[in-house]
C-alpha atoms as a PDB file:
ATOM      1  CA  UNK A   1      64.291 110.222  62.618  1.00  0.00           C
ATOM      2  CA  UNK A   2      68.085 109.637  63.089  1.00  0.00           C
ATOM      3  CA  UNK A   3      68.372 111.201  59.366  1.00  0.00           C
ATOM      4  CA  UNK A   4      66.712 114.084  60.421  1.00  0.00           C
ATOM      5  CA  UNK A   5      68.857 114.611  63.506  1.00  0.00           C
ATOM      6  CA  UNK A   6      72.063 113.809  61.975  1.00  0.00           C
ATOM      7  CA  UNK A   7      71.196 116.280  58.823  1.00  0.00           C
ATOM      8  CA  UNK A   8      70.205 118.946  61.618  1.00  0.00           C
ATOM      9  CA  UNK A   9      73.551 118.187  63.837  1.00  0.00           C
ATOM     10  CA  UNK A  10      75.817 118.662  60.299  1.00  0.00           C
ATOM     11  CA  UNK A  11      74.072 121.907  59.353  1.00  0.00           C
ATOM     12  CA  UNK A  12      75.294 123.455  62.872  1.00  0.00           C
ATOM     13  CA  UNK A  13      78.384 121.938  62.066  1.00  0.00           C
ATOM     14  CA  UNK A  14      78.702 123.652  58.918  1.00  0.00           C
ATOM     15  CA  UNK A  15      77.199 126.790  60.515  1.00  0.00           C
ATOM     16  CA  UNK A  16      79.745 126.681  63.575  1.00  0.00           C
ATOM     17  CA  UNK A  17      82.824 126.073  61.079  1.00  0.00           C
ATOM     18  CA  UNK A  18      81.740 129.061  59.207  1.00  0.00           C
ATOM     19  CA  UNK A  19      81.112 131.511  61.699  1.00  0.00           C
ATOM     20  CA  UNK A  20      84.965 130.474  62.790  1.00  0.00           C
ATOM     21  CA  UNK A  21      86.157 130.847  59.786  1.00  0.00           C
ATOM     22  CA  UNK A  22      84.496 134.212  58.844  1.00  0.00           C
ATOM     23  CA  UNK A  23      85.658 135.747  62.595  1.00  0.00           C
ATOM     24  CA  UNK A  24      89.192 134.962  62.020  1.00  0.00           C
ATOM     25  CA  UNK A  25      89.052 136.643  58.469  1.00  0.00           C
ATOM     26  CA  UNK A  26      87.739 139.436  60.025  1.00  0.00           C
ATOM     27  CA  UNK A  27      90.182 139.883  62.792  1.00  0.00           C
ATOM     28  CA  UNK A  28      92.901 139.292  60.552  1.00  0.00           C
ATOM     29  CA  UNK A  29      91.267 142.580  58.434  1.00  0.00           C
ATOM     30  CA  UNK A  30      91.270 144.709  61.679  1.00  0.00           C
ATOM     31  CA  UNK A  31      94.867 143.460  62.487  1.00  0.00           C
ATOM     32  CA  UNK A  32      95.760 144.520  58.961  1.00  0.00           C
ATOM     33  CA  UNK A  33      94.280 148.362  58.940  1.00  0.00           C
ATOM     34  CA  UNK A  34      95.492 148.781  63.118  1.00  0.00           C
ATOM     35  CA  UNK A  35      98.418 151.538  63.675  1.00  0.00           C
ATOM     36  CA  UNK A  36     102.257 150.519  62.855  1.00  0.00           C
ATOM     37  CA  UNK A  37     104.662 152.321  65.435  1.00  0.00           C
ATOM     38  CA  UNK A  38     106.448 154.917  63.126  1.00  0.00           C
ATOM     39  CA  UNK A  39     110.511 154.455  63.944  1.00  0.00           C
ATOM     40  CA  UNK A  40     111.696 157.102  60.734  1.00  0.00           C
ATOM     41  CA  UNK A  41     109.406 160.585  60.960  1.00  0.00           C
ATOM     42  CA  UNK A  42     110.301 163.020  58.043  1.00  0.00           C
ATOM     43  CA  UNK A  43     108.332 166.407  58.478  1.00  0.00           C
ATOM     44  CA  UNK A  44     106.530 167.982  55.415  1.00  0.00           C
ATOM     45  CA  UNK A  45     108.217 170.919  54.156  1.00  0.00           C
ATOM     46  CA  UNK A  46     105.535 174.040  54.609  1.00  0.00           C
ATOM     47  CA  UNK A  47     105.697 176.074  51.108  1.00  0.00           C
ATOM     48  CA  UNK A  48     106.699 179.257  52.348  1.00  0.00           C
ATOM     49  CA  UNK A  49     104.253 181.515  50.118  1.00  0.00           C
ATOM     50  CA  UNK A  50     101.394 179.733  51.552  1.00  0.00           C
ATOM     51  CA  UNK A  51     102.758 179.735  55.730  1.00  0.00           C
ATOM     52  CA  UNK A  52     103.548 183.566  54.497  1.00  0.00           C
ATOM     53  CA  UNK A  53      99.905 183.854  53.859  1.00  0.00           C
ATOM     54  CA  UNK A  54      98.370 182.332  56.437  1.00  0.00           C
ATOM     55  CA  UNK A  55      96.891 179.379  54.131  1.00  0.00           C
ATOM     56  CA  UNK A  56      97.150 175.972  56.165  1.00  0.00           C
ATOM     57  CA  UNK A  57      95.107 173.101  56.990  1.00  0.00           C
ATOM     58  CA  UNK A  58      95.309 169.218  57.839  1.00  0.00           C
ATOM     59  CA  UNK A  59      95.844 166.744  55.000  1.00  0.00           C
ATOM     60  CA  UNK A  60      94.648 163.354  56.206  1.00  0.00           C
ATOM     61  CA  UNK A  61      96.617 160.556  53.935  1.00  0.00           C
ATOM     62  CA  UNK A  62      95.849 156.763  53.719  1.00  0.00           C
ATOM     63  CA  UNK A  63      99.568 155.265  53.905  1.00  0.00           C
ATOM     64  CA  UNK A  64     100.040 151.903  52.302  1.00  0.00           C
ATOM     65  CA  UNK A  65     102.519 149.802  53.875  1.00  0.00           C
ATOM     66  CA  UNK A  66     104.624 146.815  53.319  1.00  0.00           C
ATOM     67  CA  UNK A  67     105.656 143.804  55.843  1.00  0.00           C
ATOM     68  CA  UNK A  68     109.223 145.283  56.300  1.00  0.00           C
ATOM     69  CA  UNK A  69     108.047 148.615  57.129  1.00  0.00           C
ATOM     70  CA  UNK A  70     108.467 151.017  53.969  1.00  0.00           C
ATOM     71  CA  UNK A  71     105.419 153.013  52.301  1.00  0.00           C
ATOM     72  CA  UNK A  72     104.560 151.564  49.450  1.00  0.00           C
ATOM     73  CA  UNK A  73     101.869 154.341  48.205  1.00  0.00           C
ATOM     74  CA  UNK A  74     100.092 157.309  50.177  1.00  0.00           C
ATOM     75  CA  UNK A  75      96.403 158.291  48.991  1.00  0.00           C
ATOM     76  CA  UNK A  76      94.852 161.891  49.876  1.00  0.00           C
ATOM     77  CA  UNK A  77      91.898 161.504  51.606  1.00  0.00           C
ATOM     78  CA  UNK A  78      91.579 165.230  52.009  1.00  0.00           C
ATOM     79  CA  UNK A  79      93.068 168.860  52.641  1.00  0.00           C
ATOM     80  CA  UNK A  80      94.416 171.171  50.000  1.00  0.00           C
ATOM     81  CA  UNK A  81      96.078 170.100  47.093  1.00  0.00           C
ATOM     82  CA  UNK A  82      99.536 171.538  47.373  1.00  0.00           C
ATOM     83  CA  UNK A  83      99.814 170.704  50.874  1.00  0.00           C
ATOM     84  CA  UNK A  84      98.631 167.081  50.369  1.00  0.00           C
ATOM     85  CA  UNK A  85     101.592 166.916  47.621  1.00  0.00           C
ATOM     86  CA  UNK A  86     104.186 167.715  50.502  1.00  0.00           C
ATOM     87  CA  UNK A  87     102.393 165.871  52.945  1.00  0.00           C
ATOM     88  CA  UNK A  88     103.019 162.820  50.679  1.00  0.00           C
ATOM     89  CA  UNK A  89     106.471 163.274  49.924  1.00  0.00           C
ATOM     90  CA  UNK A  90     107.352 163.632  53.337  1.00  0.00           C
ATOM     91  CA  UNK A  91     105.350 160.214  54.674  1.00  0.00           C
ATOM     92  CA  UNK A  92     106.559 158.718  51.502  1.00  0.00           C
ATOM     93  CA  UNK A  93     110.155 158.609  53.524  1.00  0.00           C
ATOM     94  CA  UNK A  94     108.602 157.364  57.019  1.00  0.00           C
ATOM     95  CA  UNK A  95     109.722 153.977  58.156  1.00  0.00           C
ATOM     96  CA  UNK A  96     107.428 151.961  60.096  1.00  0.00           C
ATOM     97  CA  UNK A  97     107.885 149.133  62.802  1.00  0.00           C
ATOM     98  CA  UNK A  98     107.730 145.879  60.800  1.00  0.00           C
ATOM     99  CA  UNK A  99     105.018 143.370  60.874  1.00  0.00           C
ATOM    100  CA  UNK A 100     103.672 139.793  59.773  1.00  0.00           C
ATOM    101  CA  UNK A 101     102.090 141.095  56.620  1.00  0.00           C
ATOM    102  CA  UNK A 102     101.479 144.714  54.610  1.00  0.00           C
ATOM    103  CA  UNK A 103      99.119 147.216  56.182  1.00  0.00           C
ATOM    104  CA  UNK A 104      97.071 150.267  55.830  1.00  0.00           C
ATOM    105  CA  UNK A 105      96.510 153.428  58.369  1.00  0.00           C
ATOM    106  CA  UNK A 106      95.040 157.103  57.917  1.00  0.00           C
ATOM    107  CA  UNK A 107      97.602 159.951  58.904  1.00  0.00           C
ATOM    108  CA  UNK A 108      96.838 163.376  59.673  1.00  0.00           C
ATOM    109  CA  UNK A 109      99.984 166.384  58.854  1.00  0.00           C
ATOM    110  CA  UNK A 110      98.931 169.670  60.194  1.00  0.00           C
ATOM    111  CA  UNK A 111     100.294 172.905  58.344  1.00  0.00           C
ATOM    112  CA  UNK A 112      99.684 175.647  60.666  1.00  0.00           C
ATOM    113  CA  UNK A 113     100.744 178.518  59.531  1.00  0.00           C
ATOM    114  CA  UNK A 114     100.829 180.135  62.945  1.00  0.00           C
ATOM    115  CA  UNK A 115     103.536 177.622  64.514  1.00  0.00           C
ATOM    116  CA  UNK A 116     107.201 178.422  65.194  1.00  0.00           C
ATOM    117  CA  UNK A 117     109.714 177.630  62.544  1.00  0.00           C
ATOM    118  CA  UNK A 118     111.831 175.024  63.456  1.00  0.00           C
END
């Protein structure tokens, strides 16, 4: 009987450590992918042909970042091709806030074609 209840009391134990263990990993994911305060903002340059022709969009990026707040890689998630290209070489010159470790975060850069130069 006291076999039973001390195999019973070191399964929760095992359950209780891993469901710890498993929640922090998880939070420490979602602290990972949350949003980095952008402190350096360089604006895509809007191909003139295309803002000439009324052709815009929104390119939506996935920016890669490190600990000390440079981009390490952008990935196009969507939008049109030669816009995404600009989009990315403009983000690829943000500066971020630093953190504790590198990070991830989705951007959106609207071309509108409609907008006042500035």
């Amino acid at each position: 009987m006291k076999s039973s209840i001390r195999t019973i009391n070191a399964r929760r134990v095992i359950v209780c450590v891993m469901t710890l263990v498993c929640s922090a990993w998880v939070c420490m994911a979602l602290a990972q992918e949350g949003s980095r305060k952008v402190i350096k903002r360089v604006e895509a340059q809007y191909p003139a042909i295309l803002k000439q022709r009324g052709i815009g969009g929104v390119v939506k990026l996935k920016v890669f970042i490190l600990a000390n707040g440079k981009v390490k890689d952008t990935e196009v998630l969507g939008g049109n091709a030669i816009l995404a290209g600009e989009a990315q070489k403009a983000v690829q010159q943000w500066a971020f806030a630093p953190a504790a470790a590198d990070s991830t975060m989705e951007v959106s850069i609207v071309f509108d074609p409609h907008a006042a130069a500035e």
